[in-house]
Protein backbone atom coordinates (compact mmCIF):
# COMPACT_ATOMS: atom_id res chain seq x y z
CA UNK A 1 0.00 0.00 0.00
CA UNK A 2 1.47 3.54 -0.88
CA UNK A 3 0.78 7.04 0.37
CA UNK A 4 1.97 10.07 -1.46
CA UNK A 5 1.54 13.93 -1.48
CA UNK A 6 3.94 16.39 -2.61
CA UNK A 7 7.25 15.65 -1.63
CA UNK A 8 6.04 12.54 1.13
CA UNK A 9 6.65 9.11 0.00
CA UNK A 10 5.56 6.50 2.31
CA UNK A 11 4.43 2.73 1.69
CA UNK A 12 3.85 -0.68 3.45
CA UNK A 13 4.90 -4.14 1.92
CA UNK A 14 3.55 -7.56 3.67
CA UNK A 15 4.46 -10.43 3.69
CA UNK A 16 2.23 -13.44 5.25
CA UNK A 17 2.37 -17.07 5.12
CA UNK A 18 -0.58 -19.17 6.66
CA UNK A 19 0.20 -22.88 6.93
CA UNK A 20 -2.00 -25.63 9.15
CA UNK A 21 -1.19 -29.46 10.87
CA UNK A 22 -3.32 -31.34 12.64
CA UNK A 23 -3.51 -29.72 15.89
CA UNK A 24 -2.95 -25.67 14.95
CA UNK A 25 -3.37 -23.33 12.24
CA UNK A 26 0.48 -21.16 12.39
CA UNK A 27 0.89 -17.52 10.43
CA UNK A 28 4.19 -16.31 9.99
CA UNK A 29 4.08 -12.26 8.87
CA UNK A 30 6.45 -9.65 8.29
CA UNK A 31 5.43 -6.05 7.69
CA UNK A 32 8.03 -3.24 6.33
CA UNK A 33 7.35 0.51 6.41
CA UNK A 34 8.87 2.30 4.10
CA UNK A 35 9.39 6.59 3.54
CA UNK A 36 10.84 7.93 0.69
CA UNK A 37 12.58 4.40 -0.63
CA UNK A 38 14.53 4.05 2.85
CA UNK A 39 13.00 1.08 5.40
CA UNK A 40 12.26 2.81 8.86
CA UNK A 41 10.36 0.08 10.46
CA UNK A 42 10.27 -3.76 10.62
CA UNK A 43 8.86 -6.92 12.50
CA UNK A 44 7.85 -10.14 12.29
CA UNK A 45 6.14 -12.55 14.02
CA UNK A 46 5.03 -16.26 14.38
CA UNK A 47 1.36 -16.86 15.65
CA UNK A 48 -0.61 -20.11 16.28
CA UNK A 49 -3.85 -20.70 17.10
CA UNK A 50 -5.77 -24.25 18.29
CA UNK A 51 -7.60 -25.91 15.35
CA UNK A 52 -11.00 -26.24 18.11
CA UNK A 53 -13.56 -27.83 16.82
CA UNK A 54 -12.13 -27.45 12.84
C-alpha cells in the first residue's frame, strides 16, 4: 500500500504465510514501512492458534 503527497513518500509491503497441521493453524508475517525508498520500520512474528472444533 502507498501514500503520497507532494514531496512525502511512504508505503507498506507484507508479507504473510498461513500454513495448518493437525492440531494448529500457524501464520508467519512480516510487515516493512517504508518513507521515501529508505525502510524505517520492521517486525515479524510467528502466531498459532488451536484448530478447536475445525
Amino acid at each position: 500500500m502507498c501514500f503520497r503527497r507532494r514531496d512525502w513518500d511512504a508505503r507498506v509491503r507484507t508479507s504473510t504465510k498461513s500454513t495448518r497441521d493437525a492440531e494448529e493453524f500457524h501464520v508467519n508475517a512480516t510487515p516493512d514501512a517504508y518513507e521515501g525508498g529508505r525502510r524505517v520500520a520492521s517486525r515479524t512474528w510467528n502466531e498459532s492458534v488451536p484448530r478447536d472444533a475445525l
